[in-house]
PDB file of N, CA and C in Angstrom:
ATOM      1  N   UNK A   1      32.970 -83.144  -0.111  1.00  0.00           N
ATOM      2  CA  UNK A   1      31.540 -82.903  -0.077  1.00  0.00           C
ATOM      3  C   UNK A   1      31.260 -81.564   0.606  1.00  0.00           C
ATOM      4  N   UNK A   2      30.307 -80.646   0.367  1.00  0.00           N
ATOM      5  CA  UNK A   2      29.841 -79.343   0.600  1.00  0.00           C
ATOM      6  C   UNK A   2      29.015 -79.579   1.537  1.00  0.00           C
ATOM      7  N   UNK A   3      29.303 -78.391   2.351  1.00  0.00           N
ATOM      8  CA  UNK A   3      28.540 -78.773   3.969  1.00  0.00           C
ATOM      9  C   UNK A   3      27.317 -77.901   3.894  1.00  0.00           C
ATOM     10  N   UNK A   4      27.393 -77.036   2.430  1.00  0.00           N
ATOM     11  CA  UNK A   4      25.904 -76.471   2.274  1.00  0.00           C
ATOM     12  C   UNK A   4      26.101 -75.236   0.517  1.00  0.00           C
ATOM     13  N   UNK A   5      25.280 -74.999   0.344  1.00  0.00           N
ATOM     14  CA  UNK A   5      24.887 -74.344  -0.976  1.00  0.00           C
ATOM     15  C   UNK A   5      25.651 -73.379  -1.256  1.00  0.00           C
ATOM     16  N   UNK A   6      26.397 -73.067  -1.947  1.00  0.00           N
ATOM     17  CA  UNK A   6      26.616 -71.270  -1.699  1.00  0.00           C
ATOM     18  C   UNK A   6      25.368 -70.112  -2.280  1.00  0.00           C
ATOM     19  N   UNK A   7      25.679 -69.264  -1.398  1.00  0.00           N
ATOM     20  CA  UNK A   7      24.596 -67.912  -1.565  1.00  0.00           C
ATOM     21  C   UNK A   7      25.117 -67.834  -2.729  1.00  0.00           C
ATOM     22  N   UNK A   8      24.171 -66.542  -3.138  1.00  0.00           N
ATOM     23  CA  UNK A   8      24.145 -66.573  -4.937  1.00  0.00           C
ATOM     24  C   UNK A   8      25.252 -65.534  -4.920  1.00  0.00           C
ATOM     25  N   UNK A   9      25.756 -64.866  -4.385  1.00  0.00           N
ATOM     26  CA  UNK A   9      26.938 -63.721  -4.423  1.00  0.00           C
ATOM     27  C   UNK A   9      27.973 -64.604  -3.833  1.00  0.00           C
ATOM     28  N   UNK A  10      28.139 -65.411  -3.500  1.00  0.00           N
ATOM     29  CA  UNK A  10      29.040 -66.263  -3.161  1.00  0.00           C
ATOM     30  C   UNK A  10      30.143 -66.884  -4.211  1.00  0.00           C
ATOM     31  N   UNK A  11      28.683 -67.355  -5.507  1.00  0.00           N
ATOM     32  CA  UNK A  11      28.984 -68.392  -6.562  1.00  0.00           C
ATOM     33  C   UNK A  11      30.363 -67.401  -7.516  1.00  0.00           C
ATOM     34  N   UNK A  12      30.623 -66.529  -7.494  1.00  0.00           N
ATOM     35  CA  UNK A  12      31.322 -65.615  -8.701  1.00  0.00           C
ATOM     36  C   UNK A  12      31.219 -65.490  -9.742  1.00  0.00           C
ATOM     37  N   UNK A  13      29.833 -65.655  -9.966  1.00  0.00           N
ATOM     38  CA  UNK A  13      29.130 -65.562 -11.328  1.00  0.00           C
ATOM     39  C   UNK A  13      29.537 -64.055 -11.848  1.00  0.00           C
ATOM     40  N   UNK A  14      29.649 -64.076 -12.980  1.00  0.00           N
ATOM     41  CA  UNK A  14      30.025 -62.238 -13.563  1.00  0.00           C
ATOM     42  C   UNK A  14      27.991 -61.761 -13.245  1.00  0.00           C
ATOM     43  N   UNK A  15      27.609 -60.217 -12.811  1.00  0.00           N
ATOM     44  CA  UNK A  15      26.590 -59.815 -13.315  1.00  0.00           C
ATOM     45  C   UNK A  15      25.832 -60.008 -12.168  1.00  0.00           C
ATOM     46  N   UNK A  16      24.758 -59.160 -11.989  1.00  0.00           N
ATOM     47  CA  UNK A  16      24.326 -58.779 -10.653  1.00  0.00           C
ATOM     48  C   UNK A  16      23.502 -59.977  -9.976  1.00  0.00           C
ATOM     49  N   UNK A  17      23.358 -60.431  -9.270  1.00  0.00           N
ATOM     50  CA  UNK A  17      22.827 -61.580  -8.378  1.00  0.00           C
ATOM     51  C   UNK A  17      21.371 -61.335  -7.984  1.00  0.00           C
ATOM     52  N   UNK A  18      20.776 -59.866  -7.723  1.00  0.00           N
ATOM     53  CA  UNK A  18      19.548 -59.345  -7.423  1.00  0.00           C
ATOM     54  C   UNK A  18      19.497 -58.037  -8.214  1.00  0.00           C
ATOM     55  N   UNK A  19      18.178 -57.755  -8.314  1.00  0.00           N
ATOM     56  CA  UNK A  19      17.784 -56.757  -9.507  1.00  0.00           C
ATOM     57  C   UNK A  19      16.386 -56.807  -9.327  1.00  0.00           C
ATOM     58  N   UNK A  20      15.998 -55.321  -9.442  1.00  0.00           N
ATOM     59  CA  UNK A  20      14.747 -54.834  -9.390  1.00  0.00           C
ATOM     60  C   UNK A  20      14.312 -53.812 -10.782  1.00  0.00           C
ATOM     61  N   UNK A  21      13.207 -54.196 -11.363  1.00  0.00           N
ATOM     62  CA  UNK A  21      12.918 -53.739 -12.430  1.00  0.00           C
ATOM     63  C   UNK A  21      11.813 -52.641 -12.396  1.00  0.00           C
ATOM     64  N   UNK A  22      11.731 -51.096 -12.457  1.00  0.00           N
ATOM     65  CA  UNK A  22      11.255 -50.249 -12.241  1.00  0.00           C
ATOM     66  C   UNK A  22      10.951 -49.548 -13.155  1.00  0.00           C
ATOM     67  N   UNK A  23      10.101 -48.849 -13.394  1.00  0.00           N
ATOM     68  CA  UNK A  23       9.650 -47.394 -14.337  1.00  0.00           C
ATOM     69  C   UNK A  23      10.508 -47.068 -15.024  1.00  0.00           C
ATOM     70  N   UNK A  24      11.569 -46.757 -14.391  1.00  0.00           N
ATOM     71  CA  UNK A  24      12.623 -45.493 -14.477  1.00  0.00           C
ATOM     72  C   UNK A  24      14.016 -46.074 -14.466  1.00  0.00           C
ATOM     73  N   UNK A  25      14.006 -47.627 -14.255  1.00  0.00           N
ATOM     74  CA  UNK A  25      15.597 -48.089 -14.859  1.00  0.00           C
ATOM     75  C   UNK A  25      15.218 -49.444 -13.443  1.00  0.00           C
ATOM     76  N   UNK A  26      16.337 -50.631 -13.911  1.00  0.00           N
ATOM     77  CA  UNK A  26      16.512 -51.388 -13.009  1.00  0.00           C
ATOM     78  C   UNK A  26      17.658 -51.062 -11.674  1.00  0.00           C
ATOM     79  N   UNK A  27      16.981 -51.565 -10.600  1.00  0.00           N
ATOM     80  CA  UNK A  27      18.144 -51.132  -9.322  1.00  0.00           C
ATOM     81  C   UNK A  27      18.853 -53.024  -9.604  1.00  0.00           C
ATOM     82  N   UNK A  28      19.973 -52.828  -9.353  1.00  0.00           N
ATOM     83  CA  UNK A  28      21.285 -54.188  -9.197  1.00  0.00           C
ATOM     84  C   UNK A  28      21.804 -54.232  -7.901  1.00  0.00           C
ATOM     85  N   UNK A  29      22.289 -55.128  -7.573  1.00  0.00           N
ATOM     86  CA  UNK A  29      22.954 -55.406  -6.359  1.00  0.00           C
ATOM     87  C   UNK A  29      23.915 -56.368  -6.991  1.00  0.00           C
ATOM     88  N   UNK A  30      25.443 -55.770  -6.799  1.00  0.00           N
ATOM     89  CA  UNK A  30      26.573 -56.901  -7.527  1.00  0.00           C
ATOM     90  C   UNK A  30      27.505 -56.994  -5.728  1.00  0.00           C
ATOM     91  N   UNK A  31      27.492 -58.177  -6.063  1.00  0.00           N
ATOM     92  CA  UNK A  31      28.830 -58.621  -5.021  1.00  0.00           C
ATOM     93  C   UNK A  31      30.107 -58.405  -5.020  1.00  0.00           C
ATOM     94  N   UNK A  32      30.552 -57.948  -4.275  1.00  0.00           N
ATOM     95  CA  UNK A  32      32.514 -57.109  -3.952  1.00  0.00           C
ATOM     96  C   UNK A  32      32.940 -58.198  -3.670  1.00  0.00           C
ATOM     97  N   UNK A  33      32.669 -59.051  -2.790  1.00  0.00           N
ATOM     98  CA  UNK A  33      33.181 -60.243  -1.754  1.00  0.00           C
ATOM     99  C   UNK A  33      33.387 -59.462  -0.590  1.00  0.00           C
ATOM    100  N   UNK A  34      34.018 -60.612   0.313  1.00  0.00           N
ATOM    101  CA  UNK A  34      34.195 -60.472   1.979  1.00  0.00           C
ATOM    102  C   UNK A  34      32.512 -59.234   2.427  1.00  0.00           C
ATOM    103  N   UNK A  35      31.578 -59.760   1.769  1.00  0.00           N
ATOM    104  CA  UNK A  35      30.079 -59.287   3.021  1.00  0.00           C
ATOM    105  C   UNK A  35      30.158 -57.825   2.433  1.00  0.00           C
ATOM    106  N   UNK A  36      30.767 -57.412   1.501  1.00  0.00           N
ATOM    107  CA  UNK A  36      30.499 -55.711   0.386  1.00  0.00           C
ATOM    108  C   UNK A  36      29.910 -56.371  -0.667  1.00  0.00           C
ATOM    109  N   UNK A  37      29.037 -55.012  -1.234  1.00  0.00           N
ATOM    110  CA  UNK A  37      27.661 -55.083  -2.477  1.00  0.00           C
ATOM    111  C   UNK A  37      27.902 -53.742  -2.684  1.00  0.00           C
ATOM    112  N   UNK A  38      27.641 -53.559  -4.159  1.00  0.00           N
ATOM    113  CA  UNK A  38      27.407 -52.280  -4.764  1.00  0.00           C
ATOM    114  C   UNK A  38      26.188 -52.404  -5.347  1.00  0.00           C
ATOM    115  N   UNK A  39      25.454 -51.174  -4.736  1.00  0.00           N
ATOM    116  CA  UNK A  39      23.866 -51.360  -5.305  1.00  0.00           C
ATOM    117  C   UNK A  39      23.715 -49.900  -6.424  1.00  0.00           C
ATOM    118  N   UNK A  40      23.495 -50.475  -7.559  1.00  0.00           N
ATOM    119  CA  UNK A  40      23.262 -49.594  -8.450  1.00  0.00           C
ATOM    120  C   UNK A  40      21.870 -49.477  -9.139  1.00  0.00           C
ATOM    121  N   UNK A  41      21.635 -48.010  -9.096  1.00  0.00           N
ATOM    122  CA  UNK A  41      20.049 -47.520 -10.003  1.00  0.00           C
ATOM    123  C   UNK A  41      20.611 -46.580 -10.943  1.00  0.00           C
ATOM    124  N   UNK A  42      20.061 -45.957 -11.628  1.00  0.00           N
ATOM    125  CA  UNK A  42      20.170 -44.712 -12.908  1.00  0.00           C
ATOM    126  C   UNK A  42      20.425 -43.395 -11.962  1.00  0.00           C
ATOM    127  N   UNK A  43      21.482 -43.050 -11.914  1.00  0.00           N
ATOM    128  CA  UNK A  43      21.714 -42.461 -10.940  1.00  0.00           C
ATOM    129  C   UNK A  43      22.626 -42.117  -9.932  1.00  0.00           C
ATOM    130  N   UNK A  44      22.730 -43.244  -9.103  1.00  0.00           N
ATOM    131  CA  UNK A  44      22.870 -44.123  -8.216  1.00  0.00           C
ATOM    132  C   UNK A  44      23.813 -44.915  -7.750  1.00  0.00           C
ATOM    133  N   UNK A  45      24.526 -44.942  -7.276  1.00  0.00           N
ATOM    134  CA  UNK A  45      25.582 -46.298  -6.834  1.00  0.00           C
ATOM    135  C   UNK A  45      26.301 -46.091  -5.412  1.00  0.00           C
ATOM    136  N   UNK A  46      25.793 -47.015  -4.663  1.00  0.00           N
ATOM    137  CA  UNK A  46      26.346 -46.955  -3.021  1.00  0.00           C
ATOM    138  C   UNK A  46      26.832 -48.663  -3.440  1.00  0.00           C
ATOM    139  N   UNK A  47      28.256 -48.464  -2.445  1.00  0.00           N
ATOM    140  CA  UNK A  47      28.879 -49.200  -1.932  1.00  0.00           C
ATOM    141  C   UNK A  47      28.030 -49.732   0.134  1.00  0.00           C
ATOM    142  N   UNK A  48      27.520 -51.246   0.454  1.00  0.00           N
ATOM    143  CA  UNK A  48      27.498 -51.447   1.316  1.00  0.00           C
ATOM    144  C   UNK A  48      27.812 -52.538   1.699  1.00  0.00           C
ATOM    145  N   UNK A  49      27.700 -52.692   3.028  1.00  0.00           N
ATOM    146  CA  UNK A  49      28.431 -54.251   3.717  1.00  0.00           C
ATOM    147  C   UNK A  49      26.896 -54.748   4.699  1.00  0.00           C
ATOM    148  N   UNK A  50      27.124 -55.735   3.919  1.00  0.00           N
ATOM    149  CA  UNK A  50      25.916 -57.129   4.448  1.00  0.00           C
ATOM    150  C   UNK A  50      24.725 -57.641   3.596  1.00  0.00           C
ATOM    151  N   UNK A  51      24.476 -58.666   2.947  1.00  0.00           N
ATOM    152  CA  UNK A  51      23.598 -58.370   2.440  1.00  0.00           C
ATOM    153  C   UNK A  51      22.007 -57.859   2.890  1.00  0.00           C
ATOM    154  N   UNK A  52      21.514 -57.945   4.083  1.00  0.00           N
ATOM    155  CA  UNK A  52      20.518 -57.265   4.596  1.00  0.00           C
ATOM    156  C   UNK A  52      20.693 -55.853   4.154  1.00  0.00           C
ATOM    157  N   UNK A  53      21.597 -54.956   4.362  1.00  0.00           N
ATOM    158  CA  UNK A  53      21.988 -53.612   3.935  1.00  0.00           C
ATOM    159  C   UNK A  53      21.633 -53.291   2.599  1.00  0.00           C
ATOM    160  N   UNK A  54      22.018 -54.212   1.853  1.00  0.00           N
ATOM    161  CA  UNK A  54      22.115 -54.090   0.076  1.00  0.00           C
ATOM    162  C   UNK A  54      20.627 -54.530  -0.074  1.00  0.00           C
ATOM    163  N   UNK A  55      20.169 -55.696   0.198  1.00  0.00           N
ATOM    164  CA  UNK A  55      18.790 -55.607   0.056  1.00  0.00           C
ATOM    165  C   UNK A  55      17.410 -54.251   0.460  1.00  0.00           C
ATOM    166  N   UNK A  56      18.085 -53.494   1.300  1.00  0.00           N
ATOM    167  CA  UNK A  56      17.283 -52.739   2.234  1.00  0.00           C
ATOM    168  C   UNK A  56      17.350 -51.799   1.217  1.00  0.00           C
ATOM    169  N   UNK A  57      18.936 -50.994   0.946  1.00  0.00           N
ATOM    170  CA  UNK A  57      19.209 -50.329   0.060  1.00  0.00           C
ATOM    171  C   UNK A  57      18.826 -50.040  -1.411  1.00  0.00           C
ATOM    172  N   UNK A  58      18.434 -51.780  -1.967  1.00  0.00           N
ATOM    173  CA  UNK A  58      17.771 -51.967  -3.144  1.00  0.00           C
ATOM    174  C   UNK A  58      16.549 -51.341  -3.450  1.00  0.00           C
ATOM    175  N   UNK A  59      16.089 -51.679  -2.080  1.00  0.00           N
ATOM    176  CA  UNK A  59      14.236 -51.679  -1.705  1.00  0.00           C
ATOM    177  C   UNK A  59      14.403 -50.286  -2.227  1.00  0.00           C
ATOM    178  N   UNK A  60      14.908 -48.961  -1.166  1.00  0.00           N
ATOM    179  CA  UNK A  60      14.532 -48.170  -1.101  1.00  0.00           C
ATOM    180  C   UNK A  60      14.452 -47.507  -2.250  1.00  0.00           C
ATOM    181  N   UNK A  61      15.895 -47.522  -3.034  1.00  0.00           N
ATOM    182  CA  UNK A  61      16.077 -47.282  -4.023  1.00  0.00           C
ATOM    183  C   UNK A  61      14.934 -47.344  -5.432  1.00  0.00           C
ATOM    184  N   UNK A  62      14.277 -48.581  -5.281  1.00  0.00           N
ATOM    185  CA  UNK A  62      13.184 -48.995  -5.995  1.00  0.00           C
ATOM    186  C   UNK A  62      12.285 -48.139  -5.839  1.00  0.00           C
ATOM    187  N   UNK A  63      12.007 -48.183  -4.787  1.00  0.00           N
ATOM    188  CA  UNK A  63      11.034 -47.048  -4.463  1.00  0.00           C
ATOM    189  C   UNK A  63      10.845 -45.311  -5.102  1.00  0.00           C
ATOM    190  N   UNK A  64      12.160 -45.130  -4.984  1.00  0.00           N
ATOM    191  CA  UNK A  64      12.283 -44.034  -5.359  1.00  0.00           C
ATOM    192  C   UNK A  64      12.216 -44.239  -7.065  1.00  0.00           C
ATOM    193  N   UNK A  65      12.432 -44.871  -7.462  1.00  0.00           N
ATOM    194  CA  UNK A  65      12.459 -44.791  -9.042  1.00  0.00           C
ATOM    195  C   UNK A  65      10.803 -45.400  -9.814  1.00  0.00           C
ATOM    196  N   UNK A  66      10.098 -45.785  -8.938  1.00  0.00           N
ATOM    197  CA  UNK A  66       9.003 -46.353  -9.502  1.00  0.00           C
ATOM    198  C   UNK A  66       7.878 -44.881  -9.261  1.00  0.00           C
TER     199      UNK A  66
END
């Protein structure tokens, strides 16, 4: 029995887990494992560790493309 859910980057689903849809192209956030994300826009692609980071990273990113 599971002592709780797995996060959605956890599951090893193929294909990005979070995604932001913008003007100018969608920003992705795909899971590396061990707490690394590659956040990709049109453009774009940083490697970071945590998902707070990758989310933050997403944001900004969005920003810039909208």
């Amino acid at each position: 029995m599971r002592d709780r859910e797995p996060e959605p980057w956890e599951s090893g689903a193929p294909g990005p887990f979070l995604w932001i849809e913008t003007a100018h192209g969608n920003v992705e956030v795909w899971a590396l494992g061990e707490d690394r994300f590659t956040v990709k826009a049109p453009g774009n692609e940083q490697i970071v560790v945590g998902f707070e980071e990758a989310q933050r990273t997403a944001g900004e990113l969005a920003q810039r493309l909208d």
